[in-house]
C-alpha atoms as a PDB file:
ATOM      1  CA  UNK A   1     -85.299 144.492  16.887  1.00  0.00           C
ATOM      2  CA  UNK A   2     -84.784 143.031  13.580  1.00  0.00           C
ATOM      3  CA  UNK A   3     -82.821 145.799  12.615  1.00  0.00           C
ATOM      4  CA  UNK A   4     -80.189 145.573  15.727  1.00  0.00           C
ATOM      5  CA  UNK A   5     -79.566 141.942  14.815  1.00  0.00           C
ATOM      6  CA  UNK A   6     -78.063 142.746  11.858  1.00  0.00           C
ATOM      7  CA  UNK A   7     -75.010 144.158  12.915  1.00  0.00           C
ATOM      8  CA  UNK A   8     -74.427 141.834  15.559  1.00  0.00           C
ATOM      9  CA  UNK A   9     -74.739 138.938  12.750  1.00  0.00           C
ATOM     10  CA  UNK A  10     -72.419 141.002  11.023  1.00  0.00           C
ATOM     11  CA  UNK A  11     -69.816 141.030  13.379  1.00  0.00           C
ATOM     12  CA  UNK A  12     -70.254 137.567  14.785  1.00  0.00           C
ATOM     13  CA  UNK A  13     -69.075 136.633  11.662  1.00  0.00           C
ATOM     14  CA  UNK A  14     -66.101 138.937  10.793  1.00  0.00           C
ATOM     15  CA  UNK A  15     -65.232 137.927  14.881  1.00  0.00           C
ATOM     16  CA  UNK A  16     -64.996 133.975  13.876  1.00  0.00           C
ATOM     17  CA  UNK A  17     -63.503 134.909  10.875  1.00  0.00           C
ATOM     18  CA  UNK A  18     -60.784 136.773  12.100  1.00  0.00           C
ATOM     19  CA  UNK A  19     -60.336 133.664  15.068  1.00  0.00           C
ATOM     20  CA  UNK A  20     -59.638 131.067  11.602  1.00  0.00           C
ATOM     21  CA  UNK A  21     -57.672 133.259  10.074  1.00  0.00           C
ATOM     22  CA  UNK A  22     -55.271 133.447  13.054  1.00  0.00           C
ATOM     23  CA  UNK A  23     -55.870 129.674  13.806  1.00  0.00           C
ATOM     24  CA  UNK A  24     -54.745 128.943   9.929  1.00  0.00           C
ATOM     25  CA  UNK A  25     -51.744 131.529  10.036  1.00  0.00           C
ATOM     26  CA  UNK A  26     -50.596 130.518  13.895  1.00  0.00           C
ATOM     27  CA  UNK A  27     -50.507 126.473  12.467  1.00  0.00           C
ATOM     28  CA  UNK A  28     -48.930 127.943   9.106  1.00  0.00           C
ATOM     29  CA  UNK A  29     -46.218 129.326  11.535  1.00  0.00           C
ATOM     30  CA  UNK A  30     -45.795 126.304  13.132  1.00  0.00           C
ATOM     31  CA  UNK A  31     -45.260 124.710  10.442  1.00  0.00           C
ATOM     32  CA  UNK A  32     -43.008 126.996   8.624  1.00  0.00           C
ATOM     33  CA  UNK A  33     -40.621 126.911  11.644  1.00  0.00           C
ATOM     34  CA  UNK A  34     -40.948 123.007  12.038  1.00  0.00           C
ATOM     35  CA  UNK A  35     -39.769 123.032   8.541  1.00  0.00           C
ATOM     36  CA  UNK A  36     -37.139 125.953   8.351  1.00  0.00           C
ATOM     37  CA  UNK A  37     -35.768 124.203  11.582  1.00  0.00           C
ATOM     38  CA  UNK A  38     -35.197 120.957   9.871  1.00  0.00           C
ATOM     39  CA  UNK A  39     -33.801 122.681   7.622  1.00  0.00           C
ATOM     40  CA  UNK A  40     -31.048 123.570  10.075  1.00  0.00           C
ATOM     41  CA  UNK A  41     -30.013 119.882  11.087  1.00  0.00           C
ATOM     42  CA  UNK A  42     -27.320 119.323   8.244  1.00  0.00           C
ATOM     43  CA  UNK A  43     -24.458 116.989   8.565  1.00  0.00           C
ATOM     44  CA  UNK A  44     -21.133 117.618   7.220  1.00  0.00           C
ATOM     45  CA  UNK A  45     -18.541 114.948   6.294  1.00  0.00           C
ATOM     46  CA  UNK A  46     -15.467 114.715   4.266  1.00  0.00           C
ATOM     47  CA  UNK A  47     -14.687 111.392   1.713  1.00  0.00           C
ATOM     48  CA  UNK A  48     -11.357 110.352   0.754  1.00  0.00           C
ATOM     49  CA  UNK A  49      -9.689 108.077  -2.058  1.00  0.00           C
ATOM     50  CA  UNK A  50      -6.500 107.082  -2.431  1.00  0.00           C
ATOM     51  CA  UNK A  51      -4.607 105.435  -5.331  1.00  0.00           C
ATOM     52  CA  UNK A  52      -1.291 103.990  -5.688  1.00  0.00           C
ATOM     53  CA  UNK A  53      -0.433 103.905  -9.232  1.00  0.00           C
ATOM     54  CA  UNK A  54       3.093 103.534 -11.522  1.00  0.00           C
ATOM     55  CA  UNK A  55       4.913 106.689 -12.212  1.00  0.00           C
ATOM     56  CA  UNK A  56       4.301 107.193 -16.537  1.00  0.00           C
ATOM     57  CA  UNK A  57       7.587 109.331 -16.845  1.00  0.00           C
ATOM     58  CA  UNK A  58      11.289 110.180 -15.509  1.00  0.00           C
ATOM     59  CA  UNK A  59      13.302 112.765 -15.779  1.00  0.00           C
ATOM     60  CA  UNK A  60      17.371 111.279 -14.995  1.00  0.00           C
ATOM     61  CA  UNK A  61      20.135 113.932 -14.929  1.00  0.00           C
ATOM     62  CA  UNK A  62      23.223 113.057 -14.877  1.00  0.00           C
ATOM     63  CA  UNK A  63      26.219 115.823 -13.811  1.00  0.00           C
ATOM     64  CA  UNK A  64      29.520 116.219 -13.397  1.00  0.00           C
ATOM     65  CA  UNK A  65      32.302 118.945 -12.928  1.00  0.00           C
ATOM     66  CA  UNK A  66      35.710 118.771 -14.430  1.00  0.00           C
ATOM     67  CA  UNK A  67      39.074 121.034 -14.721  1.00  0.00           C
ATOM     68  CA  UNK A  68      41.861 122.294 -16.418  1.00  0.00           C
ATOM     69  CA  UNK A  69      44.681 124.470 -16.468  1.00  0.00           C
ATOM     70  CA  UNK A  70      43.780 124.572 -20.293  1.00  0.00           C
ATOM     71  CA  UNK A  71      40.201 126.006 -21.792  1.00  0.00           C
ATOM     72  CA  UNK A  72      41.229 124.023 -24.733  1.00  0.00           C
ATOM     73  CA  UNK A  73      41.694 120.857 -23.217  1.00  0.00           C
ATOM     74  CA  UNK A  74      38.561 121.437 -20.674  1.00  0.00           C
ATOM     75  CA  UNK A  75      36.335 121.407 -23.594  1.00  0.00           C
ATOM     76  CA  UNK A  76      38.048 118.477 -25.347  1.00  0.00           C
ATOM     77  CA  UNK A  77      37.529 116.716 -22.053  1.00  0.00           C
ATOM     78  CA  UNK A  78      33.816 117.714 -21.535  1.00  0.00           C
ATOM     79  CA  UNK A  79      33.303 116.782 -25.363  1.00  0.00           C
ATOM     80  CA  UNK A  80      34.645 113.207 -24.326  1.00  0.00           C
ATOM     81  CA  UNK A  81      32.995 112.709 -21.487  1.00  0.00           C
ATOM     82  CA  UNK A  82      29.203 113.577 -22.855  1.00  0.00           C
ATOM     83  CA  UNK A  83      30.140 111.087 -25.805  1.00  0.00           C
ATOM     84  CA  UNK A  84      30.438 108.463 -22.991  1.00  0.00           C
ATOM     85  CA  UNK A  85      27.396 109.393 -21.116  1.00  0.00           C
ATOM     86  CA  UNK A  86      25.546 109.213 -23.896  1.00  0.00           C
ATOM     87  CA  UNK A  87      26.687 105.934 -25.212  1.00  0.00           C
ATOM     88  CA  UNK A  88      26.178 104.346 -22.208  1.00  0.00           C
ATOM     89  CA  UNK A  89      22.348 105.956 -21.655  1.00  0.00           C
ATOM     90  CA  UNK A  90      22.132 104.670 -25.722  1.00  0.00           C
ATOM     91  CA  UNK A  91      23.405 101.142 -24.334  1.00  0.00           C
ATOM     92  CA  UNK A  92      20.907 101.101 -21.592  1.00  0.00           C
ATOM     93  CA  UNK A  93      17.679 100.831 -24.518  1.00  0.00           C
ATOM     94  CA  UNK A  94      17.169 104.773 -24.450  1.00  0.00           C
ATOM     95  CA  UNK A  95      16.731 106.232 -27.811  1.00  0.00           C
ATOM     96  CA  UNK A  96      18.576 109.725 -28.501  1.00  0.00           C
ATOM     97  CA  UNK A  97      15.658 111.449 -28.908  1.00  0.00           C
ATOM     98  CA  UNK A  98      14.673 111.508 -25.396  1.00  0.00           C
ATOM     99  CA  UNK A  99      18.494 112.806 -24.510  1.00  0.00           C
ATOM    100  CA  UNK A 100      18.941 116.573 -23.916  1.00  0.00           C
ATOM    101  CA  UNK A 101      21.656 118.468 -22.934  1.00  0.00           C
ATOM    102  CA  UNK A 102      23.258 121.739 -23.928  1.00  0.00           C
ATOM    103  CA  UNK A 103      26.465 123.590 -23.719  1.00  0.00           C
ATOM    104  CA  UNK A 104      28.527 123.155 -20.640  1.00  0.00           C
ATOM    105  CA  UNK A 105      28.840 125.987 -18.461  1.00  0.00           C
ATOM    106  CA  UNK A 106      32.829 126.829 -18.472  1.00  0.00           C
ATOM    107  CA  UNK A 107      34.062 128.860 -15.709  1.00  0.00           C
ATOM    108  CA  UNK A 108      37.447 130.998 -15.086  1.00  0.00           C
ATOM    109  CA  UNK A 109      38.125 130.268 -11.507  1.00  0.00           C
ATOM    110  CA  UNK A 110      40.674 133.147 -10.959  1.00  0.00           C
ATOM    111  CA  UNK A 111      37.569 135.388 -11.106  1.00  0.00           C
ATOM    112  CA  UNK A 112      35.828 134.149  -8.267  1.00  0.00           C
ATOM    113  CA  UNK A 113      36.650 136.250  -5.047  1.00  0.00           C
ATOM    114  CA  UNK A 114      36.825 133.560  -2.925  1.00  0.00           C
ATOM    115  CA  UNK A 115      39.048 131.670  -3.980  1.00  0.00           C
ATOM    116  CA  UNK A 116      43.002 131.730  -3.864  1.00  0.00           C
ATOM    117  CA  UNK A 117      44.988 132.120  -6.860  1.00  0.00           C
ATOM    118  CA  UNK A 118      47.287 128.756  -5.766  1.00  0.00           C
ATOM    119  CA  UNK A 119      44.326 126.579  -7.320  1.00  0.00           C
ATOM    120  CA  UNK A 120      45.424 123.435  -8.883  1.00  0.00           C
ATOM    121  CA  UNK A 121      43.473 124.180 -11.907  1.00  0.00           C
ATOM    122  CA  UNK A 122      42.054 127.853 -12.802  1.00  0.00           C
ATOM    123  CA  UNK A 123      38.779 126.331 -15.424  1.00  0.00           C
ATOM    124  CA  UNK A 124      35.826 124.461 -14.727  1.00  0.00           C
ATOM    125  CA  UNK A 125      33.165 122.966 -16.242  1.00  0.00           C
ATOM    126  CA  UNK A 126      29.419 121.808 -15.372  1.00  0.00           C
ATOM    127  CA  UNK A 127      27.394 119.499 -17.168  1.00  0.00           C
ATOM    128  CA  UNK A 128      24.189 118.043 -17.182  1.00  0.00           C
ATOM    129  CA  UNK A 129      23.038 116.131 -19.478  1.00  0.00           C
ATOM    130  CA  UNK A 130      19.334 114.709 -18.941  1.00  0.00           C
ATOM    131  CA  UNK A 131      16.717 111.501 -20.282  1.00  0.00           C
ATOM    132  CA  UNK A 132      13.589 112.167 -20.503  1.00  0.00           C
ATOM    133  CA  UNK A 133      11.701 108.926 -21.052  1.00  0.00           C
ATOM    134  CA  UNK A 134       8.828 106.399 -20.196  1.00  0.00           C
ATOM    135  CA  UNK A 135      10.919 103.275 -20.197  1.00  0.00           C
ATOM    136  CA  UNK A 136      10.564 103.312 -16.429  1.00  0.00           C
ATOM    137  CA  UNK A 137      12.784 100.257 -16.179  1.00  0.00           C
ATOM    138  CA  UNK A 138      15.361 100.901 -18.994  1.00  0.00           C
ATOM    139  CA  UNK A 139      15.538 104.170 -16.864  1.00  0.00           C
ATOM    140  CA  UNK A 140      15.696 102.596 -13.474  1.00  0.00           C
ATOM    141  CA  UNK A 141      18.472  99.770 -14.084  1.00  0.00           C
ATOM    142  CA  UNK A 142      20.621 102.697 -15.435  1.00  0.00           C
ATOM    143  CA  UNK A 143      20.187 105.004 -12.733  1.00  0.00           C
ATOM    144  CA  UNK A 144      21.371 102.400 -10.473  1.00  0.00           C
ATOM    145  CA  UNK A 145      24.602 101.781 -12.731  1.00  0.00           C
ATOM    146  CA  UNK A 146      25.717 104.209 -14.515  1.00  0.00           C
ATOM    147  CA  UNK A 147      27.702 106.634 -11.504  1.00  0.00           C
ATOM    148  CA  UNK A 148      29.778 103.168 -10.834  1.00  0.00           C
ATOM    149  CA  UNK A 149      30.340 103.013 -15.056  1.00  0.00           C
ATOM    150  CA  UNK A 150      31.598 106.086 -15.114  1.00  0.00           C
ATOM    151  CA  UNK A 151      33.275 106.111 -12.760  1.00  0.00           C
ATOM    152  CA  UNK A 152      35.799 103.363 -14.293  1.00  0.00           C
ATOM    153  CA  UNK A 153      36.117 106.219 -17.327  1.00  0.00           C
ATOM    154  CA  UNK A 154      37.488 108.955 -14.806  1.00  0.00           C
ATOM    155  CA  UNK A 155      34.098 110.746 -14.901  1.00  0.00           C
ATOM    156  CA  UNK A 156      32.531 111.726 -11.621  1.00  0.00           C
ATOM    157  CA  UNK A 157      29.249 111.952 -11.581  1.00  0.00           C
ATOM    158  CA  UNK A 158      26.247 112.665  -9.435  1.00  0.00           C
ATOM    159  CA  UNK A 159      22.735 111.440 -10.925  1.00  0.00           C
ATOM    160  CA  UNK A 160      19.125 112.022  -9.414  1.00  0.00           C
ATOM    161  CA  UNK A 161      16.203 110.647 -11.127  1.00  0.00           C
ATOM    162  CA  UNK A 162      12.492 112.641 -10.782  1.00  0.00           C
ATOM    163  CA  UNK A 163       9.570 110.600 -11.442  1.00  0.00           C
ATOM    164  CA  UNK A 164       6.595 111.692 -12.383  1.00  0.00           C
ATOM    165  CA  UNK A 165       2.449 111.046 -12.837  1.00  0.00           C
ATOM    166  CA  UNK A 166       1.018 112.253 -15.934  1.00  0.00           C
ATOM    167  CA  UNK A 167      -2.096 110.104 -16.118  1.00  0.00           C
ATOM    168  CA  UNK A 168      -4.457 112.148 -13.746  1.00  0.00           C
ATOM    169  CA  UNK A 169      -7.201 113.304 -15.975  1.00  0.00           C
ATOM    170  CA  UNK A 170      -7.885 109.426 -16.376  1.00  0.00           C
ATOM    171  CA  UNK A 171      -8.963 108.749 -13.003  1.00  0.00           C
ATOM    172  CA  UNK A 172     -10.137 111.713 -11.770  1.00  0.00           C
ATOM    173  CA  UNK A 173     -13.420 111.184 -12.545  1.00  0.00           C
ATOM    174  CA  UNK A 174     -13.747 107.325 -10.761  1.00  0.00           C
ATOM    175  CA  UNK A 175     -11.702 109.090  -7.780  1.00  0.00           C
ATOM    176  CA  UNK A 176     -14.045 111.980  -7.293  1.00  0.00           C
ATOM    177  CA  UNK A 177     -16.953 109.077  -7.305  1.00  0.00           C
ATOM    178  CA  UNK A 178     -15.163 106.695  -4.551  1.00  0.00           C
ATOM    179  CA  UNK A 179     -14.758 109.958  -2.308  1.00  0.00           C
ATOM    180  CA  UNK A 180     -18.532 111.324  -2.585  1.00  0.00           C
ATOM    181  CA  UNK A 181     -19.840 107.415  -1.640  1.00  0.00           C
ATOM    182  CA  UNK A 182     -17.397 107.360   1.129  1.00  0.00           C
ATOM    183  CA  UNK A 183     -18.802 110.793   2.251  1.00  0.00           C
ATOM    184  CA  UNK A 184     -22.053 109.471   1.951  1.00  0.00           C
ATOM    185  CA  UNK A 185     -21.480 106.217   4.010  1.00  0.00           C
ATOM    186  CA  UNK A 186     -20.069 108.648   6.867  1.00  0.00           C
ATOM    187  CA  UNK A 187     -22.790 110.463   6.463  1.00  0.00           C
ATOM    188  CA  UNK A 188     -25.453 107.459   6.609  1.00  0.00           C
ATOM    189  CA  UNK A 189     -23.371 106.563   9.537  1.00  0.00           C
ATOM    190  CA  UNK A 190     -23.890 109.504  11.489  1.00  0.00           C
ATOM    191  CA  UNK A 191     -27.685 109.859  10.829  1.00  0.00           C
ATOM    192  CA  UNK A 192     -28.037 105.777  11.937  1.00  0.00           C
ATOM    193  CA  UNK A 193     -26.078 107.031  15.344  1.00  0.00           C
ATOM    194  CA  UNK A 194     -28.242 110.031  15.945  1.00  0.00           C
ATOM    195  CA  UNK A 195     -31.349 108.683  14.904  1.00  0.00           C
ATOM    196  CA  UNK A 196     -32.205 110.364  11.587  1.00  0.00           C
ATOM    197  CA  UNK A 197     -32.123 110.156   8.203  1.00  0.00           C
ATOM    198  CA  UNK A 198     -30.145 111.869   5.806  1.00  0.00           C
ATOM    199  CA  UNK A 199     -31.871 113.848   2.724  1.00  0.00           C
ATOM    200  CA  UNK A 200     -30.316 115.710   0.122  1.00  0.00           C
ATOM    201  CA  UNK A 201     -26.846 116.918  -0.443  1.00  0.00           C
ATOM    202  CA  UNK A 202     -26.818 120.580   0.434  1.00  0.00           C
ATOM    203  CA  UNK A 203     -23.050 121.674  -0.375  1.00  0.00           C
ATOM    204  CA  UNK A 204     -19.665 119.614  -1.630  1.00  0.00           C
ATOM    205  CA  UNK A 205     -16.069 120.625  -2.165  1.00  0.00           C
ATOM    206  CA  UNK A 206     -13.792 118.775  -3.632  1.00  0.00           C
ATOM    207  CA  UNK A 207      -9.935 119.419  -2.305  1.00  0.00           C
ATOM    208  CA  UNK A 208      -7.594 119.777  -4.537  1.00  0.00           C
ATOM    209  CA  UNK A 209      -5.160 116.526  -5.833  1.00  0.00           C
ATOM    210  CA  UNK A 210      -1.505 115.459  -3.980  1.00  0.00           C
ATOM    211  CA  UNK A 211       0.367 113.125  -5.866  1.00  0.00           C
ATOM    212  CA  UNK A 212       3.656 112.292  -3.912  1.00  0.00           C
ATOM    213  CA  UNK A 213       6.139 109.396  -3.444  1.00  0.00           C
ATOM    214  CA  UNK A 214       4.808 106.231  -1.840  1.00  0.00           C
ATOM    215  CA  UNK A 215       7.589 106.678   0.457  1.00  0.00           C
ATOM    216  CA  UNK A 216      11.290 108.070   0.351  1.00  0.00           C
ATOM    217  CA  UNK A 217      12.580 104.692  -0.919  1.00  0.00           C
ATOM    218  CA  UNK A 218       9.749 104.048  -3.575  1.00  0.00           C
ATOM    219  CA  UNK A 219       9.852 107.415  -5.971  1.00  0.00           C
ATOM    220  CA  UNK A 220       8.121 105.112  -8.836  1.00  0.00           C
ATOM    221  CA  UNK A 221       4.945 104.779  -7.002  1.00  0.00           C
ATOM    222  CA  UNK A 222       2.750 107.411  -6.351  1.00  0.00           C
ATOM    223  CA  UNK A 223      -0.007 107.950  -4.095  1.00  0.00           C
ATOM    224  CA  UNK A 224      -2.803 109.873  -5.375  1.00  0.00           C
ATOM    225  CA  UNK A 225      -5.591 111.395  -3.092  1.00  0.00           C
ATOM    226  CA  UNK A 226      -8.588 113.580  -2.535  1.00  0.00           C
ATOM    227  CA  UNK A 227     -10.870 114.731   0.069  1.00  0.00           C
ATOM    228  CA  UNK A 228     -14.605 115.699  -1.319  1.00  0.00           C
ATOM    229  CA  UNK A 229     -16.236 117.596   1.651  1.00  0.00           C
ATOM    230  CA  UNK A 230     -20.094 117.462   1.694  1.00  0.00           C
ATOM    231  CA  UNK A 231     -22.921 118.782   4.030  1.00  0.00           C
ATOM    232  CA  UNK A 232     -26.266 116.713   4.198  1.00  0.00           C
ATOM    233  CA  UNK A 233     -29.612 117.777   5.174  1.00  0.00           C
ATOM    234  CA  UNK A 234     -31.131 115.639   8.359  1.00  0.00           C
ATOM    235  CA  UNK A 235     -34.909 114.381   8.591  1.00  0.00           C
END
């Protein structure tokens, strides 16, 4: 008798063993899908900052075609009229350092196909002579002058101005910051409306930089911005 309840001791207990063990791995389970599922509920949001800030640098070219019956007196002419242009971008407060120009660019007009050998005059001559300086307002007042200046000396002339941003590496950093906060407060915003809680960041991507105009009339203030994009985990 003794002998028989061995056995069945024996296997009562490897029986109720083997029920914990599946009681402790079916809550382990449930717990391991409770928390890979959570893991699932992310959020994803994007930040953006914008700056306006003063253009650091222009770039002002100034051109203008002329002609002649004579290559001689074509280059007297454009040798004349670059001594004015430059006396007058000297005039406006623009040192002669930051004025570059080279050679004109002569052409024989009888070579071009298209057009008839009755011409007026058979040379040409382009030039563009160009300032490229920081004195944003030295720069500015004789942009909107100097076509009506030269005008006066017999010299047409078309000028366009290009402004530019240089300063970017300074507030990159401060930007990036503004646009993960505002991605944060979306996110916080989004959790409060569903009910949850936001935990930690699980991805970001910052978008590239645009700097452009303000607008078509304002080409000395540019706009800066970014967009961060960043996924949160919900709880």
């Amino acid at each position: 008798m003794k002998g028989s309840q061995v056995p069945f001791k024996k296997n009562y207990i490897i029986g109720v063993s083997i029920v914990l063990a599946a009681f402790v791995l079916g809550l382990m389970l449930v717990w391991t899908v409770r928390t890979l599922k959570s893991f699932d509920d992310t959020v994803s949001v994007k930040g953006l900052c914008e700056r306006e800030v003063p253009a650091d640098r222009v770039v002002l070219r100034i051109s203008y075609t002329t002609q002649d019956n004579s290559l001689v007196d074509l280059r007297t002419t454009v040798e004349n009229n670059d001594k004015a242009i430059i006396d007058l971008v000297k005039k406006a407060g623009i040192s002669e350092n930051e004025i570059k120009y080279t050679t004109a660019n002569f052409n024989d007009r009888y070579d071009d196909y298209y057009v008839s050998s009755n011409i007026k005059f058979r040379y040409s001559a382009n030039q563009t002579i160009s300032v490229f300086s920081s004195n944003m307002d030295a720069v500015r007042k004789l942009q909107n002058t100097i076509d009506a200046d030269l005008l006066k000396l017999d010299i047409l002339s078309n000028t366009y101005a290009n402004y530019e941003y240089n300063g970017l590496n300074e507030i990159k950093p401060s930007m990036i910051a503004e646009s993960l906060e505002k991605a944060r407060e979306s996110a916080e915003e989004f959790a409060k409306n569903s009910h949850s809680k936001i935990g930690k960041m699980r991805t970001a991507s910052q978008g590239y930089f645009e700097i452009e105009d303000l607008d078509e009339n304002t080409p000395q203030v540019k706009k800066v911005r970014v967009v961060t994009t960043v996924e949160y985990y919900l709880k």
